[in-house]
Protein backbone atom coordinates (compact mmCIF):
# COMPACT_ATOMS: atom_id res chain seq x y z
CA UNK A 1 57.60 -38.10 42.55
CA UNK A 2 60.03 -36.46 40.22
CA UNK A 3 57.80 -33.84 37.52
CA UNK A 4 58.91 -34.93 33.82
CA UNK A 5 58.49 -31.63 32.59
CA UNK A 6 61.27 -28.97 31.95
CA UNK A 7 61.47 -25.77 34.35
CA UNK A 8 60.41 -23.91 31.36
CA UNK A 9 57.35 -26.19 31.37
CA UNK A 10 56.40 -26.13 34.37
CA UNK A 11 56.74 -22.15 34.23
CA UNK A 12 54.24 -22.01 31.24
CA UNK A 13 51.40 -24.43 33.57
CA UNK A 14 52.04 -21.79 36.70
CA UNK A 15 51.20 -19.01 34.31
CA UNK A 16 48.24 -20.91 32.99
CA UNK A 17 46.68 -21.22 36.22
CA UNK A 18 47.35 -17.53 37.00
CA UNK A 19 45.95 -16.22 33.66
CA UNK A 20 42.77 -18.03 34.40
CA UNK A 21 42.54 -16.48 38.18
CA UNK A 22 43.51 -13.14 36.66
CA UNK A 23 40.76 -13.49 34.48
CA UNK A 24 38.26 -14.27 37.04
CA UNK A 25 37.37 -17.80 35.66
CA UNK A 26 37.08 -21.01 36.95
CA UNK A 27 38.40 -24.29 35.44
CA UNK A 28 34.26 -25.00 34.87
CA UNK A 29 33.94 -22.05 32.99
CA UNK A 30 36.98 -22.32 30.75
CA UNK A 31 36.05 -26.03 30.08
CA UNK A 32 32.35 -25.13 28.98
CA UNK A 33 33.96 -22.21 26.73
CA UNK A 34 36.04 -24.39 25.15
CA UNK A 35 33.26 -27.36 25.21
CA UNK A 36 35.68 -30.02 27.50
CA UNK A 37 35.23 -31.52 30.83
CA UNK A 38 35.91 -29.69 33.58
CA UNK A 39 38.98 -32.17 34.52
CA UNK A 40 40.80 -31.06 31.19
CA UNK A 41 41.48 -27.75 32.62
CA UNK A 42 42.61 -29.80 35.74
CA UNK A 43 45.05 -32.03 34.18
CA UNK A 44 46.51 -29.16 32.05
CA UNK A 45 47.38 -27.14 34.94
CA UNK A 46 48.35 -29.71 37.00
CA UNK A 47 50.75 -31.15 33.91
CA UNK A 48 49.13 -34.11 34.07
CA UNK A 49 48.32 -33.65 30.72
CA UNK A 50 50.71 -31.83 28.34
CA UNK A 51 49.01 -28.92 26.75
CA UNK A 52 49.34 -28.44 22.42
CA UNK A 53 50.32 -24.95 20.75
CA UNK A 54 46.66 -25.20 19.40
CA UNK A 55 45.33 -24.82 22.82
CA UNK A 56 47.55 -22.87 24.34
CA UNK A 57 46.45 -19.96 21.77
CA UNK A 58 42.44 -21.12 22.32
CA UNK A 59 43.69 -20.81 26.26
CA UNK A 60 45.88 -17.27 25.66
CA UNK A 61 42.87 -15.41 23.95
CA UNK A 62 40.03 -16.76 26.43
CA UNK A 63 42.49 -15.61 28.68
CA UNK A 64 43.20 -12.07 27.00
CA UNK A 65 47.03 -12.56 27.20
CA UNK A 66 49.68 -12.53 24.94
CA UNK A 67 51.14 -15.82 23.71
CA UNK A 68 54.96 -15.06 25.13
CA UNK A 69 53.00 -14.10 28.66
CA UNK A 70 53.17 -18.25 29.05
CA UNK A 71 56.51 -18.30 27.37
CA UNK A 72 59.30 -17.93 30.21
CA UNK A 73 62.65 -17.02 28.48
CA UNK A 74 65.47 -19.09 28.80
CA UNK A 75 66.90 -17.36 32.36
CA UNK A 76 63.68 -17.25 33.36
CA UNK A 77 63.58 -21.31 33.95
């Protein structure tokens, strides 16, 4: 099946996934933090769900990373 999402995209849910590792989390513990179901997390990193700017900065300081650490730059894609 063909992804919808843009390179850049699909960057930015790879470096979601690897922030949370980094940070030694699970998707169970980022979903109670942020009071969702576990299968939020999931479907965000998976792109099955597309993730909001709002969230992305709840997700970036949970995290302890900078907002442009999920934003690849253009080349980058």
């Amino acid at each position: 099946m063909k992804s919808v999402y843009s390179a850049r995209y699909r960057t930015l849910i790879g470096r979601l996934r690897r922030a949370r590792t980094d940070a030694g989390l699970t998707q169970a513990q980022v979903a109670a933090e942020l009071g969702r179901p576990q299968s939020f997390i999931s479907k965000c990193e998976s792109g099955e769900r597309r993730i909001d700017p709002v969230e992305l900065e709840l997700l970036a300081r949970l995290y302890g990373k900078p907002l442009p650490f999920f934003l690849p730059e253009e080349e980058e894609a």
